[in-house]
PDB file of N, CA and C in Angstrom:
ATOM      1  N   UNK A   1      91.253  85.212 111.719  1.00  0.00           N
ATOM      2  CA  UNK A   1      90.587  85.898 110.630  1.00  0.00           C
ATOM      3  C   UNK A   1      89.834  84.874 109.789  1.00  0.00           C
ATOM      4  N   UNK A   2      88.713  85.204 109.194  1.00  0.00           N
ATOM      5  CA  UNK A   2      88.082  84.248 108.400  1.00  0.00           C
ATOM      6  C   UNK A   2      88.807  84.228 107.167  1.00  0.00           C
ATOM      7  N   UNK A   3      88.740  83.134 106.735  1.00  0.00           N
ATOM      8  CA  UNK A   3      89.270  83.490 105.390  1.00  0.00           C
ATOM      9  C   UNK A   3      88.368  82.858 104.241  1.00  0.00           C
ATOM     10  N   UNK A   4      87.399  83.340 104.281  1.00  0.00           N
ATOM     11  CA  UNK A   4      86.577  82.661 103.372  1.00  0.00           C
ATOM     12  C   UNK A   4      86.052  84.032 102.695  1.00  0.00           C
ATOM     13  N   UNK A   5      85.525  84.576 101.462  1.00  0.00           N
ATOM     14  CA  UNK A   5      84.559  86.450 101.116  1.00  0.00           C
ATOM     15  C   UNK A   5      83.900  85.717 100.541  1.00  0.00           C
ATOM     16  N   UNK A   6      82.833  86.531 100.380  1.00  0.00           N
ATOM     17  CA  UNK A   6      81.706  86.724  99.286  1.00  0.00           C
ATOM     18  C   UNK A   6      81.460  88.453  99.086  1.00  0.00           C
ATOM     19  N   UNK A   7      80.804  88.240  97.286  1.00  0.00           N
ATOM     20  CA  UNK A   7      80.898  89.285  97.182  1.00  0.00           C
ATOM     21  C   UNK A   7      79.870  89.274  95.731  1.00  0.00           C
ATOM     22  N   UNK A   8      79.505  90.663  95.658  1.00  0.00           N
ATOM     23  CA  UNK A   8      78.628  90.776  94.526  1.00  0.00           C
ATOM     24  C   UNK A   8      79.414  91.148  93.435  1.00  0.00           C
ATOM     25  N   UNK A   9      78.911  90.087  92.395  1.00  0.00           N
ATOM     26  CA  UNK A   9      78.950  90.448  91.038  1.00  0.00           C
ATOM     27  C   UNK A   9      79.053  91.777  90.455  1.00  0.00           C
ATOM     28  N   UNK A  10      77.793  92.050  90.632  1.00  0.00           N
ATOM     29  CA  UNK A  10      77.761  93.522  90.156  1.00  0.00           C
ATOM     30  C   UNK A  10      79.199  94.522  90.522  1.00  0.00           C
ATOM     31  N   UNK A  11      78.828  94.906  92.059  1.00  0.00           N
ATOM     32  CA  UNK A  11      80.051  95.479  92.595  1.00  0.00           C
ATOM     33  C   UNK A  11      81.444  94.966  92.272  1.00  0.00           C
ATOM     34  N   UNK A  12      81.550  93.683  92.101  1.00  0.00           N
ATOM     35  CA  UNK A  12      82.655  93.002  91.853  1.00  0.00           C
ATOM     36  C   UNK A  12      82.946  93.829  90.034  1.00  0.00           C
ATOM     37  N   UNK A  13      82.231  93.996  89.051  1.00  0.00           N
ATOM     38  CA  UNK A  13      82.077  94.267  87.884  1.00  0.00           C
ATOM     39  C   UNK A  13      82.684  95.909  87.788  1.00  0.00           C
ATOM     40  N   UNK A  14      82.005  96.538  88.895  1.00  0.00           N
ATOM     41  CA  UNK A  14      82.421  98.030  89.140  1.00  0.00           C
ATOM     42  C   UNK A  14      83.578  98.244  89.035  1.00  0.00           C
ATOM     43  N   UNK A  15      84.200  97.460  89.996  1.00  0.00           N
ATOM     44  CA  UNK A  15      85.398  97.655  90.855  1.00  0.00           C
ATOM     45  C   UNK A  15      86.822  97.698  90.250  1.00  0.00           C
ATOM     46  N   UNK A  16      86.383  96.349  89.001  1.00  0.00           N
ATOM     47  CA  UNK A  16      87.205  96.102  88.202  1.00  0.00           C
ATOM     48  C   UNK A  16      87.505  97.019  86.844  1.00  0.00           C
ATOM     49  N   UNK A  17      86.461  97.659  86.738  1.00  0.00           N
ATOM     50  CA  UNK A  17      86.185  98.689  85.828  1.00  0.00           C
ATOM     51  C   UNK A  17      86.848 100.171  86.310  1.00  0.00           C
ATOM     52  N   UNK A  18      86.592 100.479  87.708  1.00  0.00           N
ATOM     53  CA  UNK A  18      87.338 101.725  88.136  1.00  0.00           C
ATOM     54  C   UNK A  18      88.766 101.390  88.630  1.00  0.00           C
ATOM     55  N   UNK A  19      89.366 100.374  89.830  1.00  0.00           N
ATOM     56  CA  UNK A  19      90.541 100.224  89.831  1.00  0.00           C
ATOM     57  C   UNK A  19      90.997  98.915  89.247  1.00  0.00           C
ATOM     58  N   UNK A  20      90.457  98.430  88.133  1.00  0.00           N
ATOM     59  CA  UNK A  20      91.388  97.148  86.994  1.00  0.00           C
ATOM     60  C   UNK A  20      91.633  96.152  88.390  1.00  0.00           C
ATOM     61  N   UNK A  21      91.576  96.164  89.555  1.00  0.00           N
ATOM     62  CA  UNK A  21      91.408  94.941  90.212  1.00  0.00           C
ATOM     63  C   UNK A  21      90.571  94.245  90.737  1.00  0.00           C
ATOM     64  N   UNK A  22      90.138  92.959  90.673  1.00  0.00           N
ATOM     65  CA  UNK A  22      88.767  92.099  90.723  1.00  0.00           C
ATOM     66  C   UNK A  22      89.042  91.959  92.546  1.00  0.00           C
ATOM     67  N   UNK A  23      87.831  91.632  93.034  1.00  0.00           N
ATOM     68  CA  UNK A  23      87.805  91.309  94.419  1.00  0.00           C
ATOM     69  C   UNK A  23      88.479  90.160  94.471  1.00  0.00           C
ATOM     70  N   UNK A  24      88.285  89.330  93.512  1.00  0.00           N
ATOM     71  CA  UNK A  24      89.147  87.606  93.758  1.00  0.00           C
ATOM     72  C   UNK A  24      90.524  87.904  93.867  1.00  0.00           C
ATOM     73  N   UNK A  25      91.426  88.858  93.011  1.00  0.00           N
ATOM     74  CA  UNK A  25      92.465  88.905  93.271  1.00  0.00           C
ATOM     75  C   UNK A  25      92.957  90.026  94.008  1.00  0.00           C
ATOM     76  N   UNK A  26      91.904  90.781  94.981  1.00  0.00           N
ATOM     77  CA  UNK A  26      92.153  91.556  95.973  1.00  0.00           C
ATOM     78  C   UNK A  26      92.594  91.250  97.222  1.00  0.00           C
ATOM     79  N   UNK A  27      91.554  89.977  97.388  1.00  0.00           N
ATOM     80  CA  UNK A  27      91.777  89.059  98.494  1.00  0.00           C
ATOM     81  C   UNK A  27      92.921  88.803  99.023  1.00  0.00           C
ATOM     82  N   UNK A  28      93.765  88.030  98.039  1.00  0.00           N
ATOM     83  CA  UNK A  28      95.319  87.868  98.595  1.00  0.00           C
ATOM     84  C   UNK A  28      95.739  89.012  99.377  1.00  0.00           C
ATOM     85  N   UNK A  29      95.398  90.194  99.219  1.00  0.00           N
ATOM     86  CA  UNK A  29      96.595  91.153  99.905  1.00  0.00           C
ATOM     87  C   UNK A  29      96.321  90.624 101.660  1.00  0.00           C
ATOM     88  N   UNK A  30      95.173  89.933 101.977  1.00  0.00           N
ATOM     89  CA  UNK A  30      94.497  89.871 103.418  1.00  0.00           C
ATOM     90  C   UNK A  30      95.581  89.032 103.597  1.00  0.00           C
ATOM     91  N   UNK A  31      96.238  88.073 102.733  1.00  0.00           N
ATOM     92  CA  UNK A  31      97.170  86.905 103.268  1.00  0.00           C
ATOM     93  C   UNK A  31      98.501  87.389 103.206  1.00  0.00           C
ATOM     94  N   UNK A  32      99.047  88.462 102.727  1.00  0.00           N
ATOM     95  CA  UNK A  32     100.306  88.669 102.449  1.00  0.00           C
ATOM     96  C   UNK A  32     100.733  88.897 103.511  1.00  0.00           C
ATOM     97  N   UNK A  33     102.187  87.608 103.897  1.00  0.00           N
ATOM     98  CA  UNK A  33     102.687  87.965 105.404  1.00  0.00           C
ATOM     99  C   UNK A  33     103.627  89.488 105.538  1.00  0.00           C
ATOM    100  N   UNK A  34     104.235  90.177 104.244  1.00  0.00           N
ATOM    101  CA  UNK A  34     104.473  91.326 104.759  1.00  0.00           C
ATOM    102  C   UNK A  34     103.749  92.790 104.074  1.00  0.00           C
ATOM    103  N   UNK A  35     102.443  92.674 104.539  1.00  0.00           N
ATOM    104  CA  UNK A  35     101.912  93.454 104.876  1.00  0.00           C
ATOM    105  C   UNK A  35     101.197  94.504 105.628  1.00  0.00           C
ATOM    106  N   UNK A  36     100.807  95.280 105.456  1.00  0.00           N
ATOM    107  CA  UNK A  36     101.259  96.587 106.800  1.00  0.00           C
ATOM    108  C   UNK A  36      99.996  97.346 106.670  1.00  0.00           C
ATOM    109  N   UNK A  37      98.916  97.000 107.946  1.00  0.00           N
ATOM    110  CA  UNK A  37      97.577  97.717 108.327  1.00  0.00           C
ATOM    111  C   UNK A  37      98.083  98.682 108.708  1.00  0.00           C
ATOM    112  N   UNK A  38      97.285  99.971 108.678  1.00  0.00           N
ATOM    113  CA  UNK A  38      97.474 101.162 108.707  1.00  0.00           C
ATOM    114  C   UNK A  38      96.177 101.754 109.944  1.00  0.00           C
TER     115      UNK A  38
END
């Protein structure tokens, strides 16, 4: 998996505004070893 994102500001601004979480600290969930794709 890559582990590098990019991402827009703007959208990044949205996001945080409708679910209170920023893409920067969304990211982690990609690393969490017990986590569960659906």
């Amino acid at each position: 998996m890559d582990e590098s994102f990019e991402w827009d500001e703007d959208k990044n601004r949205l996001n945080q505004q409708k679910h209170d979480v920023s893409f920067e600290l969304a990211q982690y969930a990609f690393f969490d070893p017990n986590r569960v794709i659906v």
